[in-house]
N, C-alpha and C. Protein backbone atom coordinates (compact mmCIF):
# COMPACT_ATOMS: atom_id res chain seq x y z
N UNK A 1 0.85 -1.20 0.00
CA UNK A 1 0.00 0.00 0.00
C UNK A 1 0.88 1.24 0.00
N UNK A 2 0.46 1.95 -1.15
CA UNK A 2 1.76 3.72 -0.89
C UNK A 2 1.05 4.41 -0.09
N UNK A 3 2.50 4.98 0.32
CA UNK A 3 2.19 6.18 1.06
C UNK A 3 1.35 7.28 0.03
N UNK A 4 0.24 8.07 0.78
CA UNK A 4 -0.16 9.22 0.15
C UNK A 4 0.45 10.44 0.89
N UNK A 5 0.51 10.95 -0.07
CA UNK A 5 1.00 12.45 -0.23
C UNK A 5 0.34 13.24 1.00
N UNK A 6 1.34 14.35 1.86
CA UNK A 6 0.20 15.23 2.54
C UNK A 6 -0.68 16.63 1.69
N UNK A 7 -1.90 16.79 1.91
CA UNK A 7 -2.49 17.30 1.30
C UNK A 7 -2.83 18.62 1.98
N UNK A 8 -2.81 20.12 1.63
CA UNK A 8 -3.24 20.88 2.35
C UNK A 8 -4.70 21.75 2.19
N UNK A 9 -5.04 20.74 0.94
CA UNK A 9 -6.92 21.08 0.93
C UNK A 9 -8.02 20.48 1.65
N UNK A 10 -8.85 21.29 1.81
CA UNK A 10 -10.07 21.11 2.97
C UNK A 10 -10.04 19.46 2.66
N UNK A 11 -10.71 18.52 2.81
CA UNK A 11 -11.43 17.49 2.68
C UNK A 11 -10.29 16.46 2.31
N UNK A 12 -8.89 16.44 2.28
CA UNK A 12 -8.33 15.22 1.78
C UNK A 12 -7.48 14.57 2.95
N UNK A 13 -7.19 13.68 2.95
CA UNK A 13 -6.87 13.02 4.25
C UNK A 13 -5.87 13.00 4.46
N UNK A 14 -5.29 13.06 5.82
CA UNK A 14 -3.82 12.95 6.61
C UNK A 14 -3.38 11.50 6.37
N UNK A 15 -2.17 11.51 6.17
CA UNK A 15 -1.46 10.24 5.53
C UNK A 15 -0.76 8.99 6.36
N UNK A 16 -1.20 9.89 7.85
CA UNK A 16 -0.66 8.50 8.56
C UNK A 16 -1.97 7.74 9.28
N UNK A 17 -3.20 7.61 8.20
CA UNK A 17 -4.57 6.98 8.70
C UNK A 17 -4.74 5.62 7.23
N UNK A 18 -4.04 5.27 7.27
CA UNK A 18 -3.98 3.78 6.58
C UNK A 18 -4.98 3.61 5.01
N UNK A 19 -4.67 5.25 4.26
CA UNK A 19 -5.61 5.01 3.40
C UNK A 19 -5.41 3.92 2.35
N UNK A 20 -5.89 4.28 1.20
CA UNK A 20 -5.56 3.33 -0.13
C UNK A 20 -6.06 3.91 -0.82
N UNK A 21 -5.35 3.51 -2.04
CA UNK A 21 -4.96 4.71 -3.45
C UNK A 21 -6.15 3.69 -4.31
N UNK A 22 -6.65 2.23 -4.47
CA UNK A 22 -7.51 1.57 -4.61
C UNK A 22 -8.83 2.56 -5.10
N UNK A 23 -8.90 2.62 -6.09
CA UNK A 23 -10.12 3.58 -6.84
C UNK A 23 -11.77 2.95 -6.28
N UNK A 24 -12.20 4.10 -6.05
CA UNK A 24 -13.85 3.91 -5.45
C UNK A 24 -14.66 3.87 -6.63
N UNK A 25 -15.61 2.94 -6.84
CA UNK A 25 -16.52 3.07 -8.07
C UNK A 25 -17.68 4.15 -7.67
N UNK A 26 -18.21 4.57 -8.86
CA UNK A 26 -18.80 6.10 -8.67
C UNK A 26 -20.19 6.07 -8.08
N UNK A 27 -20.50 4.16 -8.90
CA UNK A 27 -22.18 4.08 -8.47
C UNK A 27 -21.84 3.48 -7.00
N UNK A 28 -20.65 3.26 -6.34
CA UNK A 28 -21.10 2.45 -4.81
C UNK A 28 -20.84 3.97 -3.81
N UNK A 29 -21.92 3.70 -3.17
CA UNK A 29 -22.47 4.42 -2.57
C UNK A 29 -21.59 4.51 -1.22
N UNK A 30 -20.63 5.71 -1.31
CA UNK A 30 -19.87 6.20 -0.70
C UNK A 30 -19.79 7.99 0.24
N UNK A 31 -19.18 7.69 1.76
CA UNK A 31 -19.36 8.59 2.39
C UNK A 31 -18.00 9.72 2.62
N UNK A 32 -17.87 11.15 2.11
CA UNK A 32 -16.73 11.48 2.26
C UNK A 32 -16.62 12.05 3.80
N UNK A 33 -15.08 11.31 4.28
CA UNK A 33 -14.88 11.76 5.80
C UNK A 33 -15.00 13.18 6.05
N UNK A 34 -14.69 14.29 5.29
CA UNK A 34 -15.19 15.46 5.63
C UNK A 34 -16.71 15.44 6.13
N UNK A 35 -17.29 15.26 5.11
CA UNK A 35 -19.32 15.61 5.61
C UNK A 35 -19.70 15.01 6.46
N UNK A 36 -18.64 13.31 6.45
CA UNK A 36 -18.90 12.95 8.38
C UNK A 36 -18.52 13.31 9.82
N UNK A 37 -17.42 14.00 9.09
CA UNK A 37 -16.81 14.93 10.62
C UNK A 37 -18.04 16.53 10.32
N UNK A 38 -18.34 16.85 9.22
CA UNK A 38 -19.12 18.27 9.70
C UNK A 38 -20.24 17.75 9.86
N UNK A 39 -21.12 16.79 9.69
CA UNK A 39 -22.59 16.19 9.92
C UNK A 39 -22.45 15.75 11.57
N UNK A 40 -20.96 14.93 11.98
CA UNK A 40 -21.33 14.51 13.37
C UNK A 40 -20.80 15.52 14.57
N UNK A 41 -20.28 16.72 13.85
CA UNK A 41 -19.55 18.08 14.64
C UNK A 41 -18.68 17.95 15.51
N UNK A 42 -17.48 16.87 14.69
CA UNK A 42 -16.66 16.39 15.21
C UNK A 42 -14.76 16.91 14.16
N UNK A 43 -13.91 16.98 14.53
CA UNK A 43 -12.60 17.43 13.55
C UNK A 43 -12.38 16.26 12.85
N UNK A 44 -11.80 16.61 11.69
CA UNK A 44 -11.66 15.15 10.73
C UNK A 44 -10.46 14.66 10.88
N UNK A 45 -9.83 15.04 11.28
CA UNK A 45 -8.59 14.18 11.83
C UNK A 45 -8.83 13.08 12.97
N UNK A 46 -10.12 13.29 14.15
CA UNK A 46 -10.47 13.00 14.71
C UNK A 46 -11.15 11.73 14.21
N UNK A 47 -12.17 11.56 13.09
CA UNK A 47 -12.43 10.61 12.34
C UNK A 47 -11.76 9.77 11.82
N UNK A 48 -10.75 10.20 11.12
CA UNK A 48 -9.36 9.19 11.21
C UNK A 48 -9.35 8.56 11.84
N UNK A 49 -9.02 8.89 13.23
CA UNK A 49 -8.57 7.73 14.46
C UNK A 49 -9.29 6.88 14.69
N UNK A 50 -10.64 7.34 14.38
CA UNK A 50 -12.00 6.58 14.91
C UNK A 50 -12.04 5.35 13.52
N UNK A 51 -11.95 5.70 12.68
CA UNK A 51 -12.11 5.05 11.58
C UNK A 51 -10.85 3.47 11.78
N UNK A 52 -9.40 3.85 11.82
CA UNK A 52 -8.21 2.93 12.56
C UNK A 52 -9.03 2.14 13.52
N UNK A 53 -9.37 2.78 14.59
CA UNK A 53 -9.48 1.87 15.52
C UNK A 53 -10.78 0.82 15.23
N UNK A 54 -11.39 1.15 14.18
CA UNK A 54 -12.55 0.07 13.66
C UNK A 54 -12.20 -0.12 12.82
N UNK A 55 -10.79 -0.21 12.50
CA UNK A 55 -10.11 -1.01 11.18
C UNK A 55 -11.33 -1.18 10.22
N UNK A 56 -11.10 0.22 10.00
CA UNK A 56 -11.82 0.93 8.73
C UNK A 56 -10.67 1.56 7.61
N UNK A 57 -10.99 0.90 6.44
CA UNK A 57 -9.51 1.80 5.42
C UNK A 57 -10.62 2.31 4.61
N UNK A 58 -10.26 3.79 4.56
CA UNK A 58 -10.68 4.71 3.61
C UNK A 58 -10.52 4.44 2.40
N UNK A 59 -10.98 5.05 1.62
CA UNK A 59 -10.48 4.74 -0.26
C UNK A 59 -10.36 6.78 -0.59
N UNK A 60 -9.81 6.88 -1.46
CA UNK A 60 -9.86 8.32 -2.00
C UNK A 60 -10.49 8.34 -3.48
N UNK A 61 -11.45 9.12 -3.75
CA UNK A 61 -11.50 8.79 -4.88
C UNK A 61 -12.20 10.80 -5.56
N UNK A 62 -11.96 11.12 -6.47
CA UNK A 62 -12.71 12.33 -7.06
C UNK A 62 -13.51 12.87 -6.61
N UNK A 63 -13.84 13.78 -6.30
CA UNK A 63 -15.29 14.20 -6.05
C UNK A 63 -15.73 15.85 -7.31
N UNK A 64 -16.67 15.09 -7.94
CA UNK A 64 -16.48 16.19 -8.99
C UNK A 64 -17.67 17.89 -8.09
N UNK A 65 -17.92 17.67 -6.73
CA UNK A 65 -19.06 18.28 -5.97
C UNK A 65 -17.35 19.47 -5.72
N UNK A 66 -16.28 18.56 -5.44
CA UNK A 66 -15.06 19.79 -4.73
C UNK A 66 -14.17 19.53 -6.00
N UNK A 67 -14.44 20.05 -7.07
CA UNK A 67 -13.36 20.14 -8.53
C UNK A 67 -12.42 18.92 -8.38
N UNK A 68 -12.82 17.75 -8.52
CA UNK A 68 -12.15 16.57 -8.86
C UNK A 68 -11.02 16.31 -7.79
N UNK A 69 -11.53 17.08 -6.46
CA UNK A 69 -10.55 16.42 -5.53
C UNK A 69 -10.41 15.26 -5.25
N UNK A 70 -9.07 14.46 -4.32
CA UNK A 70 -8.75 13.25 -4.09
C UNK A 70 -9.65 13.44 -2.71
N UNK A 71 -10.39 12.92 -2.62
CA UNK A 71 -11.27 12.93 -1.16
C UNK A 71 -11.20 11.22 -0.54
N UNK A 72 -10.93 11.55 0.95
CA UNK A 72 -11.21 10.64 1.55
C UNK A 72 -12.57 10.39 1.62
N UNK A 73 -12.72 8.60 1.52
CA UNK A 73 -14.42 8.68 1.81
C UNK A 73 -14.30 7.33 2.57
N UNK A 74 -15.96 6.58 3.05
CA UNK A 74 -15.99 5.46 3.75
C UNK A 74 -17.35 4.65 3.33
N UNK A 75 -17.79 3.87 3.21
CA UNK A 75 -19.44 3.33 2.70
C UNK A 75 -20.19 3.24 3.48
N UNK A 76 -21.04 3.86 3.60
CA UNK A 76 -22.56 4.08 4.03
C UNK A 76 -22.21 3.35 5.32
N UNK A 77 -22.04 1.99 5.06
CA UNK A 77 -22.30 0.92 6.23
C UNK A 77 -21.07 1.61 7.24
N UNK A 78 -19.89 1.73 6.78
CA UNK A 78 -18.55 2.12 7.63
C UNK A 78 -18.94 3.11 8.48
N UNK A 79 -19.33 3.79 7.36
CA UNK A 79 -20.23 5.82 8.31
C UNK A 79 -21.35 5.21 8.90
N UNK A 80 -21.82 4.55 9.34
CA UNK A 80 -23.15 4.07 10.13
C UNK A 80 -22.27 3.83 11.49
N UNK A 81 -21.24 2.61 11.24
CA UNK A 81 -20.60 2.52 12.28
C UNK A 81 -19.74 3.17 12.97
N UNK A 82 -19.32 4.46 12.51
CA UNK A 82 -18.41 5.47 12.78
C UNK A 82 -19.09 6.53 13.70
N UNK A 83 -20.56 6.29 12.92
CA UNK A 83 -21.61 7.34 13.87
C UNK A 83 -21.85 6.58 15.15
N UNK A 84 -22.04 5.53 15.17
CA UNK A 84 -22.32 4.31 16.72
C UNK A 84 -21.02 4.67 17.72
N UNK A 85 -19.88 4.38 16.56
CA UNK A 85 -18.62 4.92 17.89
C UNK A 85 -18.75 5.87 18.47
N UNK A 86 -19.14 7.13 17.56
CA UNK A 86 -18.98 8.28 18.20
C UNK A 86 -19.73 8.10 19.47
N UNK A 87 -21.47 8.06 19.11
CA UNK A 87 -22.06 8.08 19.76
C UNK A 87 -22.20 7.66 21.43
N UNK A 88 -21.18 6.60 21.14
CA UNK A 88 -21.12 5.53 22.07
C UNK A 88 -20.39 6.59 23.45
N UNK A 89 -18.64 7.15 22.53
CA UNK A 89 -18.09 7.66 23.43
C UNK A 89 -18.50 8.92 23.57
N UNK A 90 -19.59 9.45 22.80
CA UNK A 90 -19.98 10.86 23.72
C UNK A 90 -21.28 10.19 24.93
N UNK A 91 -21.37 9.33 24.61
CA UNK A 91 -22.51 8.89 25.78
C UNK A 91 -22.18 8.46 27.30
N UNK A 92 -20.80 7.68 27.27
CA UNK A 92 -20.06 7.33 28.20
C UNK A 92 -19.38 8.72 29.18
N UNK A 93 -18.78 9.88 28.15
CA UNK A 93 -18.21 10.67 28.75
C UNK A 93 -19.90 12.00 29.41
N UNK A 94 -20.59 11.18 28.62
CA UNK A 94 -21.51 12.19 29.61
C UNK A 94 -22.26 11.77 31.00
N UNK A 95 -21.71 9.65 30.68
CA UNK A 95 -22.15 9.31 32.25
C UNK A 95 -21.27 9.66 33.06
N UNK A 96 -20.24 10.03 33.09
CA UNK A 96 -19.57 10.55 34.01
C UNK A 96 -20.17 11.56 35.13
N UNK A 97 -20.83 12.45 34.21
CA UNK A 97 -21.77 13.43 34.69
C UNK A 97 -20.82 14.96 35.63
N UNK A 98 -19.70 14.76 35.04
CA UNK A 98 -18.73 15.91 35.81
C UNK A 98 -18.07 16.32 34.75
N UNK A 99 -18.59 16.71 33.50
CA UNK A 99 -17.31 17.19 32.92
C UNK A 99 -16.95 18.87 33.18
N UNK A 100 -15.49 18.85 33.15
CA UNK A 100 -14.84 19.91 33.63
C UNK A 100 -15.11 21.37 32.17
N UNK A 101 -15.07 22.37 32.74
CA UNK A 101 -14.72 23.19 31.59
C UNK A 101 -14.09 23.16 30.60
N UNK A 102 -12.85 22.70 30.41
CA UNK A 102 -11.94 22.23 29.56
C UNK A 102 -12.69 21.05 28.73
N UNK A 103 -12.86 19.91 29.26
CA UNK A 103 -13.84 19.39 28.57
C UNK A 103 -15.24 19.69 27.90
N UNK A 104 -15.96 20.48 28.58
CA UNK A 104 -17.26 20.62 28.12
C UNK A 104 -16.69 22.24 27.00
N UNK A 105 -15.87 22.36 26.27
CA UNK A 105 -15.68 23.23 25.44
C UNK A 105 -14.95 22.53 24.51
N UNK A 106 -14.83 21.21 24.33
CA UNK A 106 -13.71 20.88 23.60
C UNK A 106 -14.47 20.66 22.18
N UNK A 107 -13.42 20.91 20.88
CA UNK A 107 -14.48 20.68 19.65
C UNK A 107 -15.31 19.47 19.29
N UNK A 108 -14.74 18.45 20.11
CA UNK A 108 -15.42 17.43 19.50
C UNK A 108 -16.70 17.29 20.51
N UNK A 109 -17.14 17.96 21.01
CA UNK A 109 -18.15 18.15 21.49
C UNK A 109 -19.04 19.68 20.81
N UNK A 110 -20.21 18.72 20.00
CA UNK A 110 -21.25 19.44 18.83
C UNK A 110 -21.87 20.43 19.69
N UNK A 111 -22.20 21.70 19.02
CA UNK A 111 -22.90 22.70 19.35
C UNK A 111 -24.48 21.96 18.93
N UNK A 112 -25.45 22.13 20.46
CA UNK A 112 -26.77 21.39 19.56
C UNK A 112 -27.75 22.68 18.98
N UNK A 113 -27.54 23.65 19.07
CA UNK A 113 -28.52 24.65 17.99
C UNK A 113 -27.42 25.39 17.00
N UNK A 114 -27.49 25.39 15.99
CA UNK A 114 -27.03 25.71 14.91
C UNK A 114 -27.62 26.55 14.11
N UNK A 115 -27.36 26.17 12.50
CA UNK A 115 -28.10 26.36 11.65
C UNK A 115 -28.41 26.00 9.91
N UNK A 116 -29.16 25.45 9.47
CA UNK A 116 -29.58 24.72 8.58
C UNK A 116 -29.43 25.47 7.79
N UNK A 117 -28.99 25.25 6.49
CA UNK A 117 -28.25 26.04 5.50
C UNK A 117 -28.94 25.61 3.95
N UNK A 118 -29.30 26.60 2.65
CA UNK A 118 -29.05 26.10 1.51
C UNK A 118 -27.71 26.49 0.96
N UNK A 119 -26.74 26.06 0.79
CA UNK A 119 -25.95 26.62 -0.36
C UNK A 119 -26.21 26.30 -1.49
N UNK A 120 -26.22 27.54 -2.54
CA UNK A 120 -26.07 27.29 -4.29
C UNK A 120 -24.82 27.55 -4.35
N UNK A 121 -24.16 26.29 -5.12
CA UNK A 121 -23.25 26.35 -5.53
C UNK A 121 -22.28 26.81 -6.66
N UNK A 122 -22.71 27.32 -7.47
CA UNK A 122 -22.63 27.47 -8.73
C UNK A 122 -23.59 28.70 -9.13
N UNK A 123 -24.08 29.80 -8.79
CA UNK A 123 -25.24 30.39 -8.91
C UNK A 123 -24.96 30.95 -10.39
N UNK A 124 -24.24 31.23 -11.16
CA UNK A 124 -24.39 31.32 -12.57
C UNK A 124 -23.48 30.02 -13.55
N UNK A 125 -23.57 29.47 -13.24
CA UNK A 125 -22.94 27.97 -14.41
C UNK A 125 -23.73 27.19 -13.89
N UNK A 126 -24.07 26.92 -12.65
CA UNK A 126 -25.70 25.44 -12.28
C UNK A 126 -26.21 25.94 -10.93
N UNK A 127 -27.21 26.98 -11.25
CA UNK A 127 -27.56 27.53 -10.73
C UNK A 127 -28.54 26.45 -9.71
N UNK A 128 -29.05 25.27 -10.18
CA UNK A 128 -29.86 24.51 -9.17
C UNK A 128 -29.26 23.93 -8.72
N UNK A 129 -28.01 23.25 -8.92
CA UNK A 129 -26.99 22.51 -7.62
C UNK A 129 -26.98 23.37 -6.04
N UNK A 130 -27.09 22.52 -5.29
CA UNK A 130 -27.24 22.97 -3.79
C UNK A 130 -26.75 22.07 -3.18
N UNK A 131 -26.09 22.51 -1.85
CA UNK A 131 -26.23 21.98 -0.51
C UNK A 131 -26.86 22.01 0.75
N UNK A 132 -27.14 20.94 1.19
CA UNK A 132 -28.19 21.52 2.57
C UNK A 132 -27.27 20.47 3.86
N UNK A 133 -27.38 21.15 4.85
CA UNK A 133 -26.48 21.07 5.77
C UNK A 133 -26.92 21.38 7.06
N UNK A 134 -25.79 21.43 7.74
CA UNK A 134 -26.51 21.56 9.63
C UNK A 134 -25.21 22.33 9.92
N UNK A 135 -24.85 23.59 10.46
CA UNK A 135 -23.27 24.45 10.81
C UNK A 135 -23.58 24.91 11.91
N UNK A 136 -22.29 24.56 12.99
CA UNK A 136 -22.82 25.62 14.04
C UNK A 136 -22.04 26.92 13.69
N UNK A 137 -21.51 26.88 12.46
CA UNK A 137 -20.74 28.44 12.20
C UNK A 137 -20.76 28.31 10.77
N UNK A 138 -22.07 29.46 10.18
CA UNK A 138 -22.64 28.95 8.40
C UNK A 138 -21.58 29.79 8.03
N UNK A 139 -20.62 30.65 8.47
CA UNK A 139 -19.56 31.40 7.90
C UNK A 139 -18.43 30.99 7.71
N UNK A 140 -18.21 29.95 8.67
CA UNK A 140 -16.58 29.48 8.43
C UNK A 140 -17.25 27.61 7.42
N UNK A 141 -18.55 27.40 7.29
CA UNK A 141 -18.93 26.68 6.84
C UNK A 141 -18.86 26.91 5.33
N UNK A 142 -18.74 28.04 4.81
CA UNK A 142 -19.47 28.62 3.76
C UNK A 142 -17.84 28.86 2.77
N UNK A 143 -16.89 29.16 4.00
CA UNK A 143 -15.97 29.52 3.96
C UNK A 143 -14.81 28.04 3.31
N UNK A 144 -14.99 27.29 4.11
CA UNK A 144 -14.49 26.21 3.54
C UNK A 144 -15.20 25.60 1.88
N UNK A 145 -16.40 25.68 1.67
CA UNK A 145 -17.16 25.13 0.82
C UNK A 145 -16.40 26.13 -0.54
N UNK A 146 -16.20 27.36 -0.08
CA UNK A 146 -15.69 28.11 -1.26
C UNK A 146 -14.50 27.86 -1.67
N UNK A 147 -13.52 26.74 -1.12
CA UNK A 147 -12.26 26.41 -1.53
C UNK A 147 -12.50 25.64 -2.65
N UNK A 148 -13.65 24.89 -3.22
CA UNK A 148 -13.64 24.08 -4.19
C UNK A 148 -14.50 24.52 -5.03
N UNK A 149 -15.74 25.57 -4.44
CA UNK A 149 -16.51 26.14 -4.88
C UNK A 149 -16.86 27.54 -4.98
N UNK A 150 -15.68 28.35 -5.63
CA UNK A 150 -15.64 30.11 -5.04
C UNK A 150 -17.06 30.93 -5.58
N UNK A 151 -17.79 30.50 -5.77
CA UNK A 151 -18.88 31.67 -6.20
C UNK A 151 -19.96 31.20 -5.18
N UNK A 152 -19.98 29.71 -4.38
CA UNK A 152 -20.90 29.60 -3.65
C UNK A 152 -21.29 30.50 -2.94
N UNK A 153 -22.88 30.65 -2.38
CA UNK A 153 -23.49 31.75 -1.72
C UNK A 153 -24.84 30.82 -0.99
N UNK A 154 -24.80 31.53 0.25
CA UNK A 154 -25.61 30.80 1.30
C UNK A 154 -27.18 31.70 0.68
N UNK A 155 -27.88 30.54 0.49
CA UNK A 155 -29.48 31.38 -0.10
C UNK A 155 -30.41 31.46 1.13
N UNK A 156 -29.90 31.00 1.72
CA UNK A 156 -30.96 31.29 3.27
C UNK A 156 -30.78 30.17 4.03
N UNK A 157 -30.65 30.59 5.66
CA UNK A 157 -30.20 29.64 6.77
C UNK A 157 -31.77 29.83 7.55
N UNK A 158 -31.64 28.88 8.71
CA UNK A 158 -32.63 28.46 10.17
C UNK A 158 -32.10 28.19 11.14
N UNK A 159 -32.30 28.17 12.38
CA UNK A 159 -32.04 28.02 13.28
C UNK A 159 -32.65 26.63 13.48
N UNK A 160 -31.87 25.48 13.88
CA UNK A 160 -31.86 24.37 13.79
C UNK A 160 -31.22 23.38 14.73
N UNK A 161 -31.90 22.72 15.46
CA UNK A 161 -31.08 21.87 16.42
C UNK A 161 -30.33 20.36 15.41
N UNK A 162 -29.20 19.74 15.84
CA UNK A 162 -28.89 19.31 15.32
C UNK A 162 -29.84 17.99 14.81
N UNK A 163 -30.33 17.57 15.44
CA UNK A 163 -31.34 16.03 15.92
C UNK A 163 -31.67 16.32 14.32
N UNK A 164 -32.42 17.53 14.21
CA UNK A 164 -33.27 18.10 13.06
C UNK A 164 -32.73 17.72 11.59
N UNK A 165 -31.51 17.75 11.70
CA UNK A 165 -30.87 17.68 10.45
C UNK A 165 -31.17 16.74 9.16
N UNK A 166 -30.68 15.66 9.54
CA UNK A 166 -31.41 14.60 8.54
C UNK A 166 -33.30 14.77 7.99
N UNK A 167 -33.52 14.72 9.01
CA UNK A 167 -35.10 14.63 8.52
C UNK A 167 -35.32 16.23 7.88
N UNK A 168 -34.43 17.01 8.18
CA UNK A 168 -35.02 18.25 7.33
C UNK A 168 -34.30 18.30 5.75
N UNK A 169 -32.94 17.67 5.87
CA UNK A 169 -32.36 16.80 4.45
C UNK A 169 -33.25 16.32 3.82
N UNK A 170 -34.25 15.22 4.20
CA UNK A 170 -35.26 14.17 3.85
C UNK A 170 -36.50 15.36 2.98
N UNK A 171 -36.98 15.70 3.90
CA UNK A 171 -38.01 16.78 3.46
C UNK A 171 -37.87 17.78 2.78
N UNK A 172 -36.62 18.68 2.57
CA UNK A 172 -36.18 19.65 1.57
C UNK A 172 -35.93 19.68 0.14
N UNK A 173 -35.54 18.15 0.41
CA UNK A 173 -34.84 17.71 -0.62
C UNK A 173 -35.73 16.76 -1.28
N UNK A 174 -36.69 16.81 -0.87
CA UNK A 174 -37.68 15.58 -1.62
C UNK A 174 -38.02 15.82 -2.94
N UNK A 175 -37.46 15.05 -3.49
CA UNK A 175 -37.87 15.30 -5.68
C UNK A 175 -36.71 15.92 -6.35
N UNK A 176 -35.86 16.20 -5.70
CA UNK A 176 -34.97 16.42 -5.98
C UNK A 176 -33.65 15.60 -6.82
N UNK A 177 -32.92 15.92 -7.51
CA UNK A 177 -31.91 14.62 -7.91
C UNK A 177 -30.62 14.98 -7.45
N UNK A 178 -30.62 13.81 -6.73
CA UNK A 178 -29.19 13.80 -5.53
C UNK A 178 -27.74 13.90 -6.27
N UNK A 179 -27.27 14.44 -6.31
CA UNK A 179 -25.75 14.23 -6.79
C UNK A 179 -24.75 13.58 -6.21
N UNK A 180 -24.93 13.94 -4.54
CA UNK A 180 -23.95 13.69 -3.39
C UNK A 180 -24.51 13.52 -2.04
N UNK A 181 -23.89 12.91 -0.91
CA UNK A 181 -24.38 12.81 0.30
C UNK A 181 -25.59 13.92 0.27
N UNK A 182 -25.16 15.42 0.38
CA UNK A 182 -25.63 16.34 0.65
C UNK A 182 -25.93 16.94 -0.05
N UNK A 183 -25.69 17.25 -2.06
CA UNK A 183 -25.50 17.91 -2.73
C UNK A 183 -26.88 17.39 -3.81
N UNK A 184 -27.28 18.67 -4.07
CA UNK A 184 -28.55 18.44 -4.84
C UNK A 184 -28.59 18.95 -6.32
N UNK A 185 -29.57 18.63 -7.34
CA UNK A 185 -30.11 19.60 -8.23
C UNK A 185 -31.29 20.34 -8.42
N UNK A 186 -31.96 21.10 -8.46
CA UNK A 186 -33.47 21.51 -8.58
C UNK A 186 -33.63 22.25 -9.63
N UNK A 187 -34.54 22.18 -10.22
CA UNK A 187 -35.03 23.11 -11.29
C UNK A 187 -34.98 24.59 -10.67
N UNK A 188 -35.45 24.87 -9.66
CA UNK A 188 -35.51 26.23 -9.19
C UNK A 188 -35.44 25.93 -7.50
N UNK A 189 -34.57 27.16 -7.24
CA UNK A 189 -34.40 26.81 -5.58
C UNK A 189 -35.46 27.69 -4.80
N UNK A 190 -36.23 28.31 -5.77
CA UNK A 190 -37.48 29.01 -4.76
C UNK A 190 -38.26 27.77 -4.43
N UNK A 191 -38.65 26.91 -4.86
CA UNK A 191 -39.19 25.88 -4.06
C UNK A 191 -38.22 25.19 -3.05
N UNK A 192 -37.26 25.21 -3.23
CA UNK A 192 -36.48 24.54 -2.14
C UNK A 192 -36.55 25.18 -1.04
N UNK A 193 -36.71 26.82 -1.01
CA UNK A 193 -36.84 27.54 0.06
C UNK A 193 -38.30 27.65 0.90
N UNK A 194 -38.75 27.73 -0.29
CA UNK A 194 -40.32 27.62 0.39
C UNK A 194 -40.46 26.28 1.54
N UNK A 195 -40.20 25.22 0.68
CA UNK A 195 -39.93 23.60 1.59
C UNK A 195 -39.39 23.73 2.94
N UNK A 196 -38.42 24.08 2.81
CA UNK A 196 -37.56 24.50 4.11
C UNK A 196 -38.37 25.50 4.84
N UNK A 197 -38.84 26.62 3.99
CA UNK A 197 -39.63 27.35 5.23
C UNK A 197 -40.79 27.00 5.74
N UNK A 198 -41.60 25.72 5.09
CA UNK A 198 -42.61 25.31 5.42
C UNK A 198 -42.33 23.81 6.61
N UNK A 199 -40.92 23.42 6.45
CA UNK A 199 -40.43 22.98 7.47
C UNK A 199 -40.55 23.21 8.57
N UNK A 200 -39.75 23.98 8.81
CA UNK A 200 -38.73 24.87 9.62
C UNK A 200 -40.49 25.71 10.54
N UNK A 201 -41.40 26.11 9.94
CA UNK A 201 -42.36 26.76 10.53
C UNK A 201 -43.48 25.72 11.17
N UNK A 202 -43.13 24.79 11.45
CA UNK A 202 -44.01 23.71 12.07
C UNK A 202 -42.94 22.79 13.34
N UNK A 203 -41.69 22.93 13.09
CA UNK A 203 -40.69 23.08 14.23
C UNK A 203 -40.49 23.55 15.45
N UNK A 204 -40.35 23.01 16.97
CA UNK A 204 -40.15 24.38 17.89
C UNK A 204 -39.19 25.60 17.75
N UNK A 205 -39.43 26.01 17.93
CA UNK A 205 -38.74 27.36 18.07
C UNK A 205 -37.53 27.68 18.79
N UNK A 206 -36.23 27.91 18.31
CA UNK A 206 -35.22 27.34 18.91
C UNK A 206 -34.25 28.70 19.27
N UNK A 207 -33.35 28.69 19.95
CA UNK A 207 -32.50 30.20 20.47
C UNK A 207 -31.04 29.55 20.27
N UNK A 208 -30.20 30.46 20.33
CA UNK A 208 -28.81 30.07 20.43
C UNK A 208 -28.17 31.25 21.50
């Protein structure tokens, strides 16, 4: 297995996490470790480790969503179980029931109100490609997304607890044709907004 290269763009993986240069096929349904470290509001280096210790090997493969980057990714089933680990050890460190300041600020511990995001990606070359998402910071969120995607522009956010996320994915995005985990097409994103706001307005009402 070669060594990979270190990479200093958003989304490609640190080289001492046991990847493989082994090409991902396009139709198997694959998860990139970035959108699982920003979906579980956790650092992706952090996923790495988690991924090792469930002797999990990544694959890298294109992603034409971030201009044909080498992206680390994992399959559906891997990211199912990556989410259980997490879960597991944020559940344990909260039976403790004492965590210290230092701890209870640390990043890998998720902000739970946020905010639910469309990005258009492309707003004059494909103007209906989108992303929909969960950030507890849509600026430094927006901010990274523009490294692969510089004209992206946030078309309207919500205030959103995290729990919310998926099922408001599910519902926003319904009829839509999926490109990517997160990444959509629509004929027009005024319905996508409307969706979301017809969401989002039957939701409790949330503060940050």
């Amino acid at each position: 297995m070669a060594s990979a290269t270190p990479f200093s763009t958003a989304g490609a993986e640190p080289t001492s996490e046991m990847p493989t240069d082994e090409p991902a096929h396009f139709d198997e349904e694959r998860v990139p470790i970035l959108d699982l470290a920003e979906e579980i509001g956790v650092r992706q280096q952090w996923l790495f480790k988690v991924a090792r210790r469930l002797s999990i090997r990544h694959i890298k493969r294109r992603e034409p969503a971030r201009g044909n980057q080498l992206i680390a990714t994992v399959t559906a089933a891997e990211a199912a179980r990556i989410r259980s680990e997490v879960a597991r050890s944020r559940a344990e460190r909260r039976s403790d029931d004492c965590l210290d300041a230092e701890t209870a600020q640390s990043p890998y511990v998720a902000e739970e109100v946020g905010v639910f995001y469309i990005i258009q990606l492309e707003p004059q070359f494909d103007p209906g490609r989108f992303k929909l998402g969960w950030a507890g910071d849509i600026e430094e969120r927006l901010r990274k997304h523009r490294c692969v995607a510089p004209f992206a522009i946030c078309v309207k956010k919500w205030l959103c607890r995290r729990a919310w996320e998926q099922t408001a994915i599910h519902k926003v995005a319904d009829g839509s044709e999926r490109l990517h985990t997160e990444v959509f097409r629509a004929a027009s994103l005024v319905e996508i907004v409307e969706r979301a706001d017809a969401f989002f307005s039957m939701m409790p009402k949330v503060a940050r």
